[in-house]
N, C-alpha and C. Protein backbone atom coordinates (compact mmCIF):
# COMPACT_ATOMS: atom_id res chain seq x y z
N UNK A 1 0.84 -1.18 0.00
CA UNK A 1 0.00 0.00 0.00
C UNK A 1 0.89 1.24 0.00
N UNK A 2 0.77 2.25 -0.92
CA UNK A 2 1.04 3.73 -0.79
C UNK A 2 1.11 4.44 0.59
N UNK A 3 2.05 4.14 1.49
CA UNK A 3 2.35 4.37 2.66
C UNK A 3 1.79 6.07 2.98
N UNK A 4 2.97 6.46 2.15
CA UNK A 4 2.65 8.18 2.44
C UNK A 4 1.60 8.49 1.36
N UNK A 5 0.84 8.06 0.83
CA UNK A 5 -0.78 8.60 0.59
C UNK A 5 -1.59 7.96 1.91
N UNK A 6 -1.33 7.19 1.61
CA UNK A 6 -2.00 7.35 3.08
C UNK A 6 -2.21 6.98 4.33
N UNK A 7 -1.05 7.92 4.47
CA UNK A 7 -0.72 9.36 5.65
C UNK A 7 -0.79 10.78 5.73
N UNK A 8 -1.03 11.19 3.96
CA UNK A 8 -1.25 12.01 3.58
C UNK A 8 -3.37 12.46 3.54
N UNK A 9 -3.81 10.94 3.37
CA UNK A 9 -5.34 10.67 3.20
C UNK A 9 -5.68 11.40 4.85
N UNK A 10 -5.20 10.23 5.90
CA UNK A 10 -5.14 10.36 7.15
C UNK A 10 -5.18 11.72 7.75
N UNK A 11 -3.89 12.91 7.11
CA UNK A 11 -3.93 14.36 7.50
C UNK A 11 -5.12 15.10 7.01
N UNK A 12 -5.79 14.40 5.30
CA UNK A 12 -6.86 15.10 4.89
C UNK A 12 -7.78 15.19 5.75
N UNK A 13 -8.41 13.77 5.99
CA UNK A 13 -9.15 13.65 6.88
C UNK A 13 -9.16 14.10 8.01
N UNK A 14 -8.12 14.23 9.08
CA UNK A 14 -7.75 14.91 10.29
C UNK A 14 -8.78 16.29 10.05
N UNK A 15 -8.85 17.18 8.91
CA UNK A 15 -9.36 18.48 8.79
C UNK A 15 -10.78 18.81 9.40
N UNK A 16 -11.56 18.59 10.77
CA UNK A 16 -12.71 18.50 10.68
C UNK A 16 -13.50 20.00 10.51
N UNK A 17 -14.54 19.88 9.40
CA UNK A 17 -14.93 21.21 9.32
C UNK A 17 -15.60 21.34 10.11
N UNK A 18 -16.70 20.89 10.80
CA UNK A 18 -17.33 21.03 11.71
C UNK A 18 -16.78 21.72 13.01
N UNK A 19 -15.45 21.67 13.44
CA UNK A 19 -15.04 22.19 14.19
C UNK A 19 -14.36 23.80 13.71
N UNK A 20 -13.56 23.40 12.50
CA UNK A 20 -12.92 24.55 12.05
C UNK A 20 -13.94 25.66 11.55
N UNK A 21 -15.12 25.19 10.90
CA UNK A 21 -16.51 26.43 11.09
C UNK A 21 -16.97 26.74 12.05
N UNK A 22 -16.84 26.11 13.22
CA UNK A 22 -17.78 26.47 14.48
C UNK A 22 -16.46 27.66 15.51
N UNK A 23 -15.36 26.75 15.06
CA UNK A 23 -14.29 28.21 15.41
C UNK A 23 -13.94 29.45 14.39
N UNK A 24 -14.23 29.85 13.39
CA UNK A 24 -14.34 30.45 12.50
C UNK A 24 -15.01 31.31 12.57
N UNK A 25 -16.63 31.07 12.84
CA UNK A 25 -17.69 31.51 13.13
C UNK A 25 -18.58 31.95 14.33
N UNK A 26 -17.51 31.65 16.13
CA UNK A 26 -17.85 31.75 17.02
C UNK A 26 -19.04 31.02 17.32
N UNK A 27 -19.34 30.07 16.64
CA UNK A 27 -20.20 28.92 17.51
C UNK A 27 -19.45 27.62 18.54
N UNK A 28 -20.22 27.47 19.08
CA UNK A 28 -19.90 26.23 20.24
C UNK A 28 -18.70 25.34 19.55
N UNK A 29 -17.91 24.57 20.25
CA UNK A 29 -17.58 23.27 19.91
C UNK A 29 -18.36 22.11 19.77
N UNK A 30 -18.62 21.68 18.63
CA UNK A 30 -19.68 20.68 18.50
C UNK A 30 -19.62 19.49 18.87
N UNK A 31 -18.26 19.14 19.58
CA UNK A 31 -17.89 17.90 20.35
C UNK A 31 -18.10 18.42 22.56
N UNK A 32 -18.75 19.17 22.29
CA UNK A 32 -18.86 19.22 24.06
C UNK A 32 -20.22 19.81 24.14
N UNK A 33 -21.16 20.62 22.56
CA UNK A 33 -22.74 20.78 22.63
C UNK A 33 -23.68 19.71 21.71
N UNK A 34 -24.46 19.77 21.91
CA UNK A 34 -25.73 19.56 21.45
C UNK A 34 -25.56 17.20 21.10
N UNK A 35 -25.21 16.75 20.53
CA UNK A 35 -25.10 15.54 20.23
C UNK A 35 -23.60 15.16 20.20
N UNK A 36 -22.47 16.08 20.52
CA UNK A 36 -21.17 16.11 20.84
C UNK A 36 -20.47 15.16 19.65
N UNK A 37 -21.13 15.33 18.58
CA UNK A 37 -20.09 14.89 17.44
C UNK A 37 -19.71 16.05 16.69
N UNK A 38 -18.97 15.87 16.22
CA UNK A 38 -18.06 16.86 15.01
C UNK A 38 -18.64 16.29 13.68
N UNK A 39 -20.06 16.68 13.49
CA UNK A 39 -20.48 16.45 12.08
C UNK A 39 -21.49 17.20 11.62
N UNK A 40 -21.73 17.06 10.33
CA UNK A 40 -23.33 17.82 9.98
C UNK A 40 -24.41 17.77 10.45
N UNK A 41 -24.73 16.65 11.04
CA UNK A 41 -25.90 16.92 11.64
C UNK A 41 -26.09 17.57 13.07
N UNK A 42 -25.12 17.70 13.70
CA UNK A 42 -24.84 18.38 15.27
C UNK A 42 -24.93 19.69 14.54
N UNK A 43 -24.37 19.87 13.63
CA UNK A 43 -24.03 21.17 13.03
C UNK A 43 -25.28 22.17 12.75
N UNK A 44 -26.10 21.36 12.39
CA UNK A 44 -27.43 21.56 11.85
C UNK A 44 -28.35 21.95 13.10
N UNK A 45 -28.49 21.18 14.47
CA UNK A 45 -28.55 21.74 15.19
C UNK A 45 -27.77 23.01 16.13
N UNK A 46 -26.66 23.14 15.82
CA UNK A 46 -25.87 24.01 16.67
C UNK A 46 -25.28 25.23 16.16
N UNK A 47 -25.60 25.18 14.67
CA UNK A 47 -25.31 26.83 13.78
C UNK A 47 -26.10 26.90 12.83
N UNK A 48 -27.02 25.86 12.43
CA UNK A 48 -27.68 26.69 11.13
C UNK A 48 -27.87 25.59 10.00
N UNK A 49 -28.70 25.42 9.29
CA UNK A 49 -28.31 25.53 8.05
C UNK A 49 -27.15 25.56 6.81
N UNK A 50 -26.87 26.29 7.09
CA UNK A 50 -25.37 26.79 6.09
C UNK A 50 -24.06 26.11 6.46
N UNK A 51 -24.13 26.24 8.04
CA UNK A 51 -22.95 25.80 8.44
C UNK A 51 -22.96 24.16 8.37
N UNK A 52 -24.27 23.69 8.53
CA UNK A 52 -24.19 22.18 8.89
C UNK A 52 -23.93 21.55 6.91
N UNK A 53 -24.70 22.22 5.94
CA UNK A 53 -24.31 21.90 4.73
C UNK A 53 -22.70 21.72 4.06
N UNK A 54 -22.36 23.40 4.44
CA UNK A 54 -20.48 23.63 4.09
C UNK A 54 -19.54 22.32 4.95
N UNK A 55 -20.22 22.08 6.45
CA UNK A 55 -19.44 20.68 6.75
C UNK A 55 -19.92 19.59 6.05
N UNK A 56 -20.53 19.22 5.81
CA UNK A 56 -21.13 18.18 5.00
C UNK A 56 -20.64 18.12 3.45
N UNK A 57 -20.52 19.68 2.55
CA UNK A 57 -19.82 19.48 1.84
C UNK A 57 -18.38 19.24 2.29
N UNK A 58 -17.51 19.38 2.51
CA UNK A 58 -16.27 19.32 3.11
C UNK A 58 -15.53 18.12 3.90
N UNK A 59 -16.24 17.71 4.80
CA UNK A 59 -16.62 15.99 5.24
C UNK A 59 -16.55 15.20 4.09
N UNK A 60 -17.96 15.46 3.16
CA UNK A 60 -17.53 14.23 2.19
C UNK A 60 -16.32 14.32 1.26
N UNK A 61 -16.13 15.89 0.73
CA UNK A 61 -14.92 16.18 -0.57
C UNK A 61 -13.80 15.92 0.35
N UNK A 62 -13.97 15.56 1.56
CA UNK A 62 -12.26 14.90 2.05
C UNK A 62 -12.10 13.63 1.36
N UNK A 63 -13.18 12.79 1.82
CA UNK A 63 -13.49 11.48 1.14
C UNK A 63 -13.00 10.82 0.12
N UNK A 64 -14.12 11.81 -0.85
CA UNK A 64 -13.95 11.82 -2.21
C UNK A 64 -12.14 11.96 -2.88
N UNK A 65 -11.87 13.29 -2.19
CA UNK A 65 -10.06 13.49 -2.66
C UNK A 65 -9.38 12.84 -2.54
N UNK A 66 -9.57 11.66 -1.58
CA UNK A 66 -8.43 10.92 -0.95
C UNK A 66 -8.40 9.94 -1.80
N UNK A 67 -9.59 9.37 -2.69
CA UNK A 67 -9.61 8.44 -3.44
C UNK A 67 -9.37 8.65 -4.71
N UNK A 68 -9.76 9.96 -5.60
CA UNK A 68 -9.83 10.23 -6.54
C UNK A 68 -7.74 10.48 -6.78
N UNK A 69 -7.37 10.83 -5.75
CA UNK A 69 -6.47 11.17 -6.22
C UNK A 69 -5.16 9.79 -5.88
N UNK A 70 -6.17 8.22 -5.58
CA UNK A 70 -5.06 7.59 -4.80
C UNK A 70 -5.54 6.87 -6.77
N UNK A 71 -6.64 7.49 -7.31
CA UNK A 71 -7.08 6.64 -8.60
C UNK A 71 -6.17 7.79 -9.44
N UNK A 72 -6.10 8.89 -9.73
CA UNK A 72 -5.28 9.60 -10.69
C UNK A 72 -3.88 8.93 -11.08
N UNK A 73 -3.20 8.70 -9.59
CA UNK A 73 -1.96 7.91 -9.44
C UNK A 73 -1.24 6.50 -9.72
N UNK A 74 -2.69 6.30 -9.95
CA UNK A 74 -2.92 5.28 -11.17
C UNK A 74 -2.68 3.30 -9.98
N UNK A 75 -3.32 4.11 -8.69
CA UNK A 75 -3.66 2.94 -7.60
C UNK A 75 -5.44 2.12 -7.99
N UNK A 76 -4.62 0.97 -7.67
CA UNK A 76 -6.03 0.00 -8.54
C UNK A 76 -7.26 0.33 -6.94
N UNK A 77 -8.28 -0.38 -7.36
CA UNK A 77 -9.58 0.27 -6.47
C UNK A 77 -9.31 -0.34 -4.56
N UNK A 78 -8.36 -1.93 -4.73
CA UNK A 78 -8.25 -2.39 -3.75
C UNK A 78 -7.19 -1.21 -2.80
N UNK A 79 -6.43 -0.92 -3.26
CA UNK A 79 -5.49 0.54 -2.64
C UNK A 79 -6.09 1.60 -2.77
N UNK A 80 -6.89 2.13 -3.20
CA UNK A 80 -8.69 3.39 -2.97
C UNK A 80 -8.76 2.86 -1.58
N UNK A 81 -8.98 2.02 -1.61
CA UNK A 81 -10.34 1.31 -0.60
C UNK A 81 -9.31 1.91 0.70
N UNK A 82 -8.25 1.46 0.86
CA UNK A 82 -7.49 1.15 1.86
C UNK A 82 -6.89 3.12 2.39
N UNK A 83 -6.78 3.65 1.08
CA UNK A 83 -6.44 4.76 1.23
C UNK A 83 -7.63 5.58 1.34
N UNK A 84 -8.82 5.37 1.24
CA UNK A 84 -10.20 6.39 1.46
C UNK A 84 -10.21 5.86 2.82
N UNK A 85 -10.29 4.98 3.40
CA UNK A 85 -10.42 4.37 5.01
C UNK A 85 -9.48 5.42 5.56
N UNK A 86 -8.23 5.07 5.23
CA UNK A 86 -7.51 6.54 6.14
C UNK A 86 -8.14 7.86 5.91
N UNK A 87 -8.74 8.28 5.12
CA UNK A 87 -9.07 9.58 5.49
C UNK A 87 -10.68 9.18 6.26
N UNK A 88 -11.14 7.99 6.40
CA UNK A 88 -12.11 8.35 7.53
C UNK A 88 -11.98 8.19 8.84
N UNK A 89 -10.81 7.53 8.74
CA UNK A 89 -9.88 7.31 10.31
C UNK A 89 -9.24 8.47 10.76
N UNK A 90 -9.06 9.71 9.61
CA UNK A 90 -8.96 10.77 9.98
C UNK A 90 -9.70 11.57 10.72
N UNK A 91 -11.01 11.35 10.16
CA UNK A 91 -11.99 12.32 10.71
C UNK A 91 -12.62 11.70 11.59
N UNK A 92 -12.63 10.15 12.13
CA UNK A 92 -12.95 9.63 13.28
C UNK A 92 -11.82 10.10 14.85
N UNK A 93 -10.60 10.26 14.26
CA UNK A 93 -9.52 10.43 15.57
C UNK A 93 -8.47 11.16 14.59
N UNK A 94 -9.26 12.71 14.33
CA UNK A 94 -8.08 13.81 13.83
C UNK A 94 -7.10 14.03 14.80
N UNK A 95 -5.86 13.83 14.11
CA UNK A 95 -4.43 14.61 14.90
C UNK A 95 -4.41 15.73 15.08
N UNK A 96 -5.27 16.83 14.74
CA UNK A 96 -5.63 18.23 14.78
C UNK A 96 -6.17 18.31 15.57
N UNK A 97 -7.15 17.78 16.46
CA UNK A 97 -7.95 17.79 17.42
C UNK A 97 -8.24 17.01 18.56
N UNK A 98 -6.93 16.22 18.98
CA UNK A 98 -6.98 15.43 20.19
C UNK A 98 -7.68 14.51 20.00
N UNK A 99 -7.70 13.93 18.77
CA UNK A 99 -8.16 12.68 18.05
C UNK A 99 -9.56 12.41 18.57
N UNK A 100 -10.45 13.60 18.99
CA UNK A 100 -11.74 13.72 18.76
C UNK A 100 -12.79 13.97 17.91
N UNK A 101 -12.97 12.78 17.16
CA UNK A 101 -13.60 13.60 15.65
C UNK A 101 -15.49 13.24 16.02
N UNK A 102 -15.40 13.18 14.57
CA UNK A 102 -16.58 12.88 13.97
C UNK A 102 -17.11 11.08 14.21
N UNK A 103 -18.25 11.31 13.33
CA UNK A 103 -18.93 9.41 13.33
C UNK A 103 -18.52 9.29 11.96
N UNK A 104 -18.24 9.76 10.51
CA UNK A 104 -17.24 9.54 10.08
C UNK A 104 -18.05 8.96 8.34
N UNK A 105 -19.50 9.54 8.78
CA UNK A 105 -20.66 9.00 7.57
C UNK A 105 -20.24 9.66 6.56
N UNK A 106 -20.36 10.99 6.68
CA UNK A 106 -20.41 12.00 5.19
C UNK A 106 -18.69 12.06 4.59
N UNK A 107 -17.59 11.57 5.33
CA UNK A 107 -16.70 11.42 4.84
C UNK A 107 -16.42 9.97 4.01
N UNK A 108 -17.26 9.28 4.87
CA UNK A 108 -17.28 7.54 4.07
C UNK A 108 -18.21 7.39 2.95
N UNK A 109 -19.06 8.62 2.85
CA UNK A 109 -19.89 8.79 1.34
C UNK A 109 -19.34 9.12 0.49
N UNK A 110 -18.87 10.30 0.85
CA UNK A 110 -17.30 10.82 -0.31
C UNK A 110 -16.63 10.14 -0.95
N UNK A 111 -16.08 9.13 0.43
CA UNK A 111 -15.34 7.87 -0.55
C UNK A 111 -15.50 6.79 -1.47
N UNK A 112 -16.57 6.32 -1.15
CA UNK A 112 -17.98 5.41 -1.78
C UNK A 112 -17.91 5.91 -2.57
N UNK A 113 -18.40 7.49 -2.96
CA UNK A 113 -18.33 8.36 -4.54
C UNK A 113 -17.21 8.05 -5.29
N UNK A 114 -16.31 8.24 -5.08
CA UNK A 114 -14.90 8.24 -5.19
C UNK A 114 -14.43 6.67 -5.87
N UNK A 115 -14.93 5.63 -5.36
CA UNK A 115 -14.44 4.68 -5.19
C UNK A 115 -15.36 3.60 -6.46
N UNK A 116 -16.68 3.44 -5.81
CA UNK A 116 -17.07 3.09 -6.59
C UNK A 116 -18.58 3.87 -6.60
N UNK A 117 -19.09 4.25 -7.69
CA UNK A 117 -20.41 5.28 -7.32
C UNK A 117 -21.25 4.87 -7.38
N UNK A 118 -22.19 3.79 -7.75
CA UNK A 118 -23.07 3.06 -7.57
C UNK A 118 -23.70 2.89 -6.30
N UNK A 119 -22.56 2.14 -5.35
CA UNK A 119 -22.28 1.73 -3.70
C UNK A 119 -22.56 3.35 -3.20
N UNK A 120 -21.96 4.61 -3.59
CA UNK A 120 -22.09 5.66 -3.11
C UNK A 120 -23.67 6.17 -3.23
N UNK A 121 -23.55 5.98 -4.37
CA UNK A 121 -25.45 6.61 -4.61
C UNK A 121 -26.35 5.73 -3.85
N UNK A 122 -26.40 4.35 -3.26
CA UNK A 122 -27.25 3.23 -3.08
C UNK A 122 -27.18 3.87 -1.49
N UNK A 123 -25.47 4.45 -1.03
CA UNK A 123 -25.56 4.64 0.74
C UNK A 123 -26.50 6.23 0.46
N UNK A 124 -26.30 7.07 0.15
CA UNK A 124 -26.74 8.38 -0.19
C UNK A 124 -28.34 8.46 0.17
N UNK A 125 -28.60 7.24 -0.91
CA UNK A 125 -30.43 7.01 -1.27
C UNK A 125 -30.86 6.54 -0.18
N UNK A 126 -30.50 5.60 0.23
CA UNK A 126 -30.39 4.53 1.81
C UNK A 126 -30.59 5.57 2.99
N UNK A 127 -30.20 6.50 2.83
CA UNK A 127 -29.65 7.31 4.53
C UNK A 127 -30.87 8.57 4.18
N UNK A 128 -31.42 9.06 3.18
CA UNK A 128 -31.83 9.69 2.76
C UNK A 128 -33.55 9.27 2.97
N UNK A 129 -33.84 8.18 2.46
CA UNK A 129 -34.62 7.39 2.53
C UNK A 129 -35.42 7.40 4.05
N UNK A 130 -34.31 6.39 5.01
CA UNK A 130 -34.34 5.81 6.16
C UNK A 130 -34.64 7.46 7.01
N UNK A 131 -34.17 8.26 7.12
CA UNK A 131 -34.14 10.13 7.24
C UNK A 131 -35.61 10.42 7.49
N UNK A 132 -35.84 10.53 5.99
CA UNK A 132 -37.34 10.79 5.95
C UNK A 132 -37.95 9.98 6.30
N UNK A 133 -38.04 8.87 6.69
CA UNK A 133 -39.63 7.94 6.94
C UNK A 133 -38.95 7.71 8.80
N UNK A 134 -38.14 8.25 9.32
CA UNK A 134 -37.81 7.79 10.74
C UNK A 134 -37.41 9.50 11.22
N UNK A 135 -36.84 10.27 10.80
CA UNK A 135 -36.45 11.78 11.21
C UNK A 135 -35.06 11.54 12.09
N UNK A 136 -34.57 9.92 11.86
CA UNK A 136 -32.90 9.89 12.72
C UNK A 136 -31.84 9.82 12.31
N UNK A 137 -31.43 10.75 12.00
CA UNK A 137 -29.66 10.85 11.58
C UNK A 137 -29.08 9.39 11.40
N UNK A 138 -29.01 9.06 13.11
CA UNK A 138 -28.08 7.52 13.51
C UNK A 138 -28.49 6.36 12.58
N UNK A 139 -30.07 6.58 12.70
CA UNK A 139 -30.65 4.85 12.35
C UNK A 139 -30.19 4.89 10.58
N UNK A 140 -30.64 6.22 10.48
CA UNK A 140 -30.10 6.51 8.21
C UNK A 140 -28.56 5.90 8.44
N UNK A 141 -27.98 6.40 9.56
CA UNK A 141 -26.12 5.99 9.27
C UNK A 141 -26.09 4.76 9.43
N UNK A 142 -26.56 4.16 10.18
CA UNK A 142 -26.32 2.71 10.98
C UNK A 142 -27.24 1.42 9.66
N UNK A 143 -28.07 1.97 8.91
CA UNK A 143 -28.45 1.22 8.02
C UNK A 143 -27.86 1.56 6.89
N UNK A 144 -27.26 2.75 6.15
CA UNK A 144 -26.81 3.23 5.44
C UNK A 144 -25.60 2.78 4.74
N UNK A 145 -24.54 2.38 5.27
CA UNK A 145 -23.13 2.07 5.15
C UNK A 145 -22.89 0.31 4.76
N UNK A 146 -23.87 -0.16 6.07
CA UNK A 146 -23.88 -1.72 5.75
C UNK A 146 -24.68 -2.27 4.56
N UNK A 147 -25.80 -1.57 3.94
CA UNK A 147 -26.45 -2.07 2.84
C UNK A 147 -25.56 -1.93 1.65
N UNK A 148 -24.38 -1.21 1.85
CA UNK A 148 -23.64 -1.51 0.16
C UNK A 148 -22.96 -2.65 0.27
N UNK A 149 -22.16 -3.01 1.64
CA UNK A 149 -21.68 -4.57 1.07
C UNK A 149 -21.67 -5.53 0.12
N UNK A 150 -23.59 -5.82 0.50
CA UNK A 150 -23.69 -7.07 -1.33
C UNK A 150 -23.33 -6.54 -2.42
N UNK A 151 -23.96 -5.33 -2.85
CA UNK A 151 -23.29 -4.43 -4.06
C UNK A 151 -22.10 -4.65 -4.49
N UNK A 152 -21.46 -4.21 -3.00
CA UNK A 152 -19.71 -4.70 -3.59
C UNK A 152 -19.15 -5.41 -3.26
N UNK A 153 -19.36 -6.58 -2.95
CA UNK A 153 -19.00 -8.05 -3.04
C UNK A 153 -19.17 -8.79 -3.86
N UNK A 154 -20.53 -8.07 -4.82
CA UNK A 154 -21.04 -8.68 -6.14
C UNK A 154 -20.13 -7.97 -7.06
N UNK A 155 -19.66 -6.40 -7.05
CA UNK A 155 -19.24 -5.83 -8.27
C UNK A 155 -17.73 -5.54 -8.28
N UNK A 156 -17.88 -5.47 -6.92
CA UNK A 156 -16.33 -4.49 -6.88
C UNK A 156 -15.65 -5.95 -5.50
N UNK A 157 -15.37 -6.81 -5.37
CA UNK A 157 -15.13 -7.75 -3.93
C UNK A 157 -13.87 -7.10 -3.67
N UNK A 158 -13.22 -6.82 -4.44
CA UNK A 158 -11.20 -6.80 -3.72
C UNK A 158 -11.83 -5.43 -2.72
N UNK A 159 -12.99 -4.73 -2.68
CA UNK A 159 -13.08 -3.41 -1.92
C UNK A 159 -13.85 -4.46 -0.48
N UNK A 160 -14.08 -5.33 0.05
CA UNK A 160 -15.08 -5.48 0.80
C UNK A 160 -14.14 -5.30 2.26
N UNK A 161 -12.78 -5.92 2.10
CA UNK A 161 -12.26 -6.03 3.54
C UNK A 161 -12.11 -4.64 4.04
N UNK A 162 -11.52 -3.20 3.50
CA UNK A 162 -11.68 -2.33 4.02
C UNK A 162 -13.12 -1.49 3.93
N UNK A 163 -13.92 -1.99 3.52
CA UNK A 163 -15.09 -1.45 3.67
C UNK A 163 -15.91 -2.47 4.72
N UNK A 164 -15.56 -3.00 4.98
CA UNK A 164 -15.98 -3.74 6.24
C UNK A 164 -15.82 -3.32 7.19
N UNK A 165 -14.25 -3.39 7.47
CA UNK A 165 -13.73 -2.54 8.56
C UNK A 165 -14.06 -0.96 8.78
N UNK A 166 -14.78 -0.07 7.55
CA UNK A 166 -15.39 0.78 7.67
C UNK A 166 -16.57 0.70 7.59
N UNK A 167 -17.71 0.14 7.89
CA UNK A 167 -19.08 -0.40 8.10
C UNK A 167 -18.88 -0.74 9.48
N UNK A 168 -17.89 -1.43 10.29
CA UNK A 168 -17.19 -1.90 11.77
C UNK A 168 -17.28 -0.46 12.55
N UNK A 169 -16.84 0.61 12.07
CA UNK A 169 -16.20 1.53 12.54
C UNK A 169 -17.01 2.74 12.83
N UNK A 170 -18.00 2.55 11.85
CA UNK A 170 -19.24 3.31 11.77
C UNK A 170 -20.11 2.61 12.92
N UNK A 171 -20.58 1.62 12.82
CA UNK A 171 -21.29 1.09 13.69
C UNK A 171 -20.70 1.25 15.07
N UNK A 172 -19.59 1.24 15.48
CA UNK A 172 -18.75 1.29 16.57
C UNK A 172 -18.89 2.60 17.27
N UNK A 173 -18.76 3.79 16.03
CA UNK A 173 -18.73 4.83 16.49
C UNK A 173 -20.04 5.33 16.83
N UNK A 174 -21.29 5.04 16.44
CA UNK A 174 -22.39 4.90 17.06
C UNK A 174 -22.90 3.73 17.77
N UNK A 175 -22.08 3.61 18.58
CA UNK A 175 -22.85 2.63 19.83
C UNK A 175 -23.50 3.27 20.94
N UNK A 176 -23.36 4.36 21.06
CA UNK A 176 -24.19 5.30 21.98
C UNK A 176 -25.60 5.22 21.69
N UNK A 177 -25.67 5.94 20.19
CA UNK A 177 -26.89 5.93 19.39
C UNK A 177 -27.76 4.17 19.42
N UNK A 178 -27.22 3.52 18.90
CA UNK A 178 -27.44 1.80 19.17
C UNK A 178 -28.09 1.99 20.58
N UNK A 179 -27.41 1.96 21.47
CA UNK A 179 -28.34 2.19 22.98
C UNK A 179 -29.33 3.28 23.21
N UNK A 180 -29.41 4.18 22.31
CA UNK A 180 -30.59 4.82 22.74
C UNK A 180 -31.96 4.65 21.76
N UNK A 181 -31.49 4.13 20.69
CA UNK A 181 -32.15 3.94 20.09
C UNK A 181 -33.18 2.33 20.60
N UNK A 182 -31.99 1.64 20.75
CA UNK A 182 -33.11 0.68 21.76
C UNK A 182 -33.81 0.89 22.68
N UNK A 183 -33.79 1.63 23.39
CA UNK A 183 -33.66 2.48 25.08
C UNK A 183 -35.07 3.35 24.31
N UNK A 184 -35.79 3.95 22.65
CA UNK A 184 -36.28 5.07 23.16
C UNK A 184 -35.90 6.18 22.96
N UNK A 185 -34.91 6.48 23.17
CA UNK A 185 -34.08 7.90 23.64
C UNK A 185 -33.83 8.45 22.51
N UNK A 186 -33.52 8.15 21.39
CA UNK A 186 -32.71 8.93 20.31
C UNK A 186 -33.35 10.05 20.05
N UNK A 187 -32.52 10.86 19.92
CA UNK A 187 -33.11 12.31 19.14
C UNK A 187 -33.34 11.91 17.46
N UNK A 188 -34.21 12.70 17.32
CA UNK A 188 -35.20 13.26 16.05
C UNK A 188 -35.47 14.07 15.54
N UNK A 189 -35.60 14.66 14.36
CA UNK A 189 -35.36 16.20 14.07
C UNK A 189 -37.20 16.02 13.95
């Protein structure tokens, strides 16, 4: 594997906008208010509109860059795979931020885009979908990520082991959500 891409993916990812808009802009830290992640949807509650979109764009075009450019370099899709994971391991435990990040969705869509777009549009539609007919961020993420598997085990397989381990990681990083959502508790827009 392309060592220093990615380590280079890894620093992309490190970039969380969610934080770097909310300091920019004199809003809260979005890792100590409202749902205490560093992502768009905290964002959405905790500045606006605008701000929760620009992270969301930015989240995923980390994604997306890390792959597009591990494919320019002329790395086959199984080294994508491996090098888009570091930039969501970025934005799960940025070195910029006391390795407090994000849950790590809208950057793992990016990459999906990036990687293979089919799998990207199917998580997109999926989370989008699940959104509207439930109003929960978590349950769209937590169903979202794992439904491309068959897709790409059927189309794309050399991508499944690091997209596993990023389907693992996602789910992991919402295990809070997992318990409240059983529990009841989850927030709802």
């Amino acid at each position: 594997m392309p060592w220093l891409l990615a380590l280079l993916a890894y620093l992309l990812g490190s970039l969380s906008f969610a934080i770097l808009l909310s300091r920019l802009t004199g809003n809260p830290d979005p890792r100590a208010n409202g749902s205490g992640n560093a992502g768009a949807t905290n964002m959405l509650r905790l500045a606006g509109r605008k701000l929760a979109l620009l992270t969301l764009a930015g989240d995923l075009g980390k994604g997306l860059l890390a792959v597009l450019l591990a494919s320019s370099l002329g790395y086959n899709r199984q080294a994508q795979a491996w090098i888009g994971l570091c930039a969501v391991i970025g934005h799960l435990y940025p070195v910029y931020f006391r390795f407090r990040g994000g849950k790590g969705v809208a950057t793992a869509a990016g990459m999906l885009l990036g990687l293979y777009p089919p799998a990207g549009l199917l998580a997109i539609c999926t989370w989008l979908l699940v959104f509207a007919l439930s109003r929960t961020s978590s349950l769209a993420s937590l169903l979202a990520a794992p439904l491309t598997l068959p897709l790409l085990g059927w189309l794309a397989p050399e991508t499944l082991m690091p997209m596993g381990i990023l389907c693992t990681l996602i789910v992991w990083r919402h295990r809070g959500n997992l318990r409240d959502l059983f529990a009841g508790r989850e927030r709802h827009f």
